[in-house]
C-alpha atoms as a PDB file:
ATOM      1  CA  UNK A   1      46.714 -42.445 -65.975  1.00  0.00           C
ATOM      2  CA  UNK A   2      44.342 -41.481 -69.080  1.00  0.00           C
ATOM      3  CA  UNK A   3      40.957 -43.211 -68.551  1.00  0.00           C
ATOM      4  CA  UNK A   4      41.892 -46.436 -68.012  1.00  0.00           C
ATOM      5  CA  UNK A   5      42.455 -47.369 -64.184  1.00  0.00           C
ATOM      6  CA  UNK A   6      45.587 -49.830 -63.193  1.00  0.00           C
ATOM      7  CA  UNK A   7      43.671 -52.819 -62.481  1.00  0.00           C
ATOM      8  CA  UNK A   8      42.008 -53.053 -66.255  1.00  0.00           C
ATOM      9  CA  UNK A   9      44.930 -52.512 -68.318  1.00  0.00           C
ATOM     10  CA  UNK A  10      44.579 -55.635 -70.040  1.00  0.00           C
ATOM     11  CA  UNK A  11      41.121 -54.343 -71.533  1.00  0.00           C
ATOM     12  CA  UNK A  12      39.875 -51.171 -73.495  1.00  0.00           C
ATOM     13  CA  UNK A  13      39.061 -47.973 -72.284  1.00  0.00           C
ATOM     14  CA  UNK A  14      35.470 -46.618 -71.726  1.00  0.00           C
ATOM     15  CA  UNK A  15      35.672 -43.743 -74.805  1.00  0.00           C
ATOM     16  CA  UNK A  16      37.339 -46.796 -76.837  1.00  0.00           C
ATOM     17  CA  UNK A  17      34.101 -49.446 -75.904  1.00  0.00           C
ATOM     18  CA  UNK A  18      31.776 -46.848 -76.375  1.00  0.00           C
ATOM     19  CA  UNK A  19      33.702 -46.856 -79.860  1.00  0.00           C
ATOM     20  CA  UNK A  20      33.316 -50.216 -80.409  1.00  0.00           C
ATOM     21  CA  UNK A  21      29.653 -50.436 -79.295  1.00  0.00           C
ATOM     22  CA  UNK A  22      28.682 -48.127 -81.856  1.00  0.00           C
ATOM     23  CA  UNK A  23      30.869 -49.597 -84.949  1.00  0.00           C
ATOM     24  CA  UNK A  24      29.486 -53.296 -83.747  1.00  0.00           C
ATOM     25  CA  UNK A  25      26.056 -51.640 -84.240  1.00  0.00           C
ATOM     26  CA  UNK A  26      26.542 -50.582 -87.688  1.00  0.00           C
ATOM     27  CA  UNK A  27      27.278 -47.061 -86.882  1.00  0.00           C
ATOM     28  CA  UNK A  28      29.928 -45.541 -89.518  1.00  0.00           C
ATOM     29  CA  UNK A  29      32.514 -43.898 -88.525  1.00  0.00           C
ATOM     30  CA  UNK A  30      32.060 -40.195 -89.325  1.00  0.00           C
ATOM     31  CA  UNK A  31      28.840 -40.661 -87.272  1.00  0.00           C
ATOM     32  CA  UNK A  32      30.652 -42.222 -84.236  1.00  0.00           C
ATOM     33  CA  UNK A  33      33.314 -39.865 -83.949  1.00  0.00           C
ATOM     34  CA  UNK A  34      30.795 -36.428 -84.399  1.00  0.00           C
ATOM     35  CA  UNK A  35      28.139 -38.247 -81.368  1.00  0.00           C
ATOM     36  CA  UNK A  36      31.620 -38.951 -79.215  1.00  0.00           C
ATOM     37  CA  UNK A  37      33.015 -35.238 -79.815  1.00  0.00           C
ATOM     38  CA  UNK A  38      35.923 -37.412 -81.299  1.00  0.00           C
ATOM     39  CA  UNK A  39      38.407 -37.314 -84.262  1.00  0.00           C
ATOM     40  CA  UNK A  40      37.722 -39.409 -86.976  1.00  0.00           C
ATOM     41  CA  UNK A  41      41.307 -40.490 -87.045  1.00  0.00           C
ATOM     42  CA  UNK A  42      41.476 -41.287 -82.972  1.00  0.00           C
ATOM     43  CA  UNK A  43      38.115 -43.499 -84.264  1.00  0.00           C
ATOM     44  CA  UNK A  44      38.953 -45.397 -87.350  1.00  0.00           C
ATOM     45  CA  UNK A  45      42.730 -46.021 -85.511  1.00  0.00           C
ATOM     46  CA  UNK A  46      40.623 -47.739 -82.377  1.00  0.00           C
ATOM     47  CA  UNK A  47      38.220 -49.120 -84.880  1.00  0.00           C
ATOM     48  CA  UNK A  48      41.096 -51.138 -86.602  1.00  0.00           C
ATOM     49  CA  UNK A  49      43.417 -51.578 -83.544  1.00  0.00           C
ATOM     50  CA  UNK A  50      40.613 -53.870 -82.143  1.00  0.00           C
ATOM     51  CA  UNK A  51      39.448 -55.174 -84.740  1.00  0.00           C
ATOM     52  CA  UNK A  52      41.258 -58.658 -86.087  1.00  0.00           C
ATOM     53  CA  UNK A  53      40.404 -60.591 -89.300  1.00  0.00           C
ATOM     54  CA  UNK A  54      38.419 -63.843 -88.760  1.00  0.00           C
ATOM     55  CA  UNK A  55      41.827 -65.904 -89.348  1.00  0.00           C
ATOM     56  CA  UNK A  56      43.636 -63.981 -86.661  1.00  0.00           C
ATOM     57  CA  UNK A  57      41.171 -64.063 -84.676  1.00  0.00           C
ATOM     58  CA  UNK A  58      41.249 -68.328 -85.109  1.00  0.00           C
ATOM     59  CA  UNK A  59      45.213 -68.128 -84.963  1.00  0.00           C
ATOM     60  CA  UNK A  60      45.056 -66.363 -82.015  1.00  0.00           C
ATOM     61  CA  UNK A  61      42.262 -68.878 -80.577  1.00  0.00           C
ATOM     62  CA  UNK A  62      44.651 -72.226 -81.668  1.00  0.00           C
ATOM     63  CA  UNK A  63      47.880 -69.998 -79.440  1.00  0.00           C
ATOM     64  CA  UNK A  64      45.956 -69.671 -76.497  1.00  0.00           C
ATOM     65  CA  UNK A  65      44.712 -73.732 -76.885  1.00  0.00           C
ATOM     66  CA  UNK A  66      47.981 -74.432 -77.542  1.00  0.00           C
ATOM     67  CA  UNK A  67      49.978 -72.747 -74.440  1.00  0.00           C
ATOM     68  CA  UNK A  68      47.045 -73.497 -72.341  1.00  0.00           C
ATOM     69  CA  UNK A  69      47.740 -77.461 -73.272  1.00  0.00           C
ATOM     70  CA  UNK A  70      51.435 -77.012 -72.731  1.00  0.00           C
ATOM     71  CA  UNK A  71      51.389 -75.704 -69.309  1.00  0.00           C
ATOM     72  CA  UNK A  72      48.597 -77.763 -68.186  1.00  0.00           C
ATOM     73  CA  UNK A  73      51.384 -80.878 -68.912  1.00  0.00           C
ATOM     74  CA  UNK A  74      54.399 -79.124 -67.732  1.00  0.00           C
ATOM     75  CA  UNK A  75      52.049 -79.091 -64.073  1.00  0.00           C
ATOM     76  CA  UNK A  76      51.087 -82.818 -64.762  1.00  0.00           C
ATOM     77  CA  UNK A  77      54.728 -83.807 -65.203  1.00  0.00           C
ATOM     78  CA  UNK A  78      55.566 -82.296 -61.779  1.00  0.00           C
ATOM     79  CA  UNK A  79      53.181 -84.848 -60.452  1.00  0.00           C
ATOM     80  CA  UNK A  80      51.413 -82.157 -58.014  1.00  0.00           C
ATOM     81  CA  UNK A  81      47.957 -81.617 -58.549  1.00  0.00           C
ATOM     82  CA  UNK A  82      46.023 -77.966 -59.013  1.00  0.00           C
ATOM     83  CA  UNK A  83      42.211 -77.143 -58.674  1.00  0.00           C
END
């Protein structure tokens, strides 16, 4: 399985943090993907696949709120209590 090990599936890969690091730092891309031994394709692709505008980012925010809320009342209504 790649780099990415079966319990941390729901996060990014080492090469693609390491990515990320560098882009959050102001790196550009040409320089991130020559100091990872990487394509610049395989780099802008990651660069973009993680990162969301500032309204999807609040979208996706107001869906998590939003389920959160509805299961915490579909446990309420069953009247059982959960720590």
């Amino acid at each position: 399985m790649s780099d990415r090990n079966r319990d941390e599936m729901h996060g990014c890969t080492p090469r693609e943090q390491a990515i990320l690091d560098r882009d959050g730092a102001g790196m550009d891309h040409a320089g991130i993907a020559a100091e990872l031994g990487l394509s610049l394709a395989y780099v802008r692709r990651t660069v973009t696949f993680y990162s969301g505008s500032w309204a999807e980012n609040n979208a996706f925010d107001a869906m998590v709120r939003d389920g959160t809320m509805r299961l915490a009342a579909a446990i309420a209504a069953t009247g059982k209590v959960w720590a």
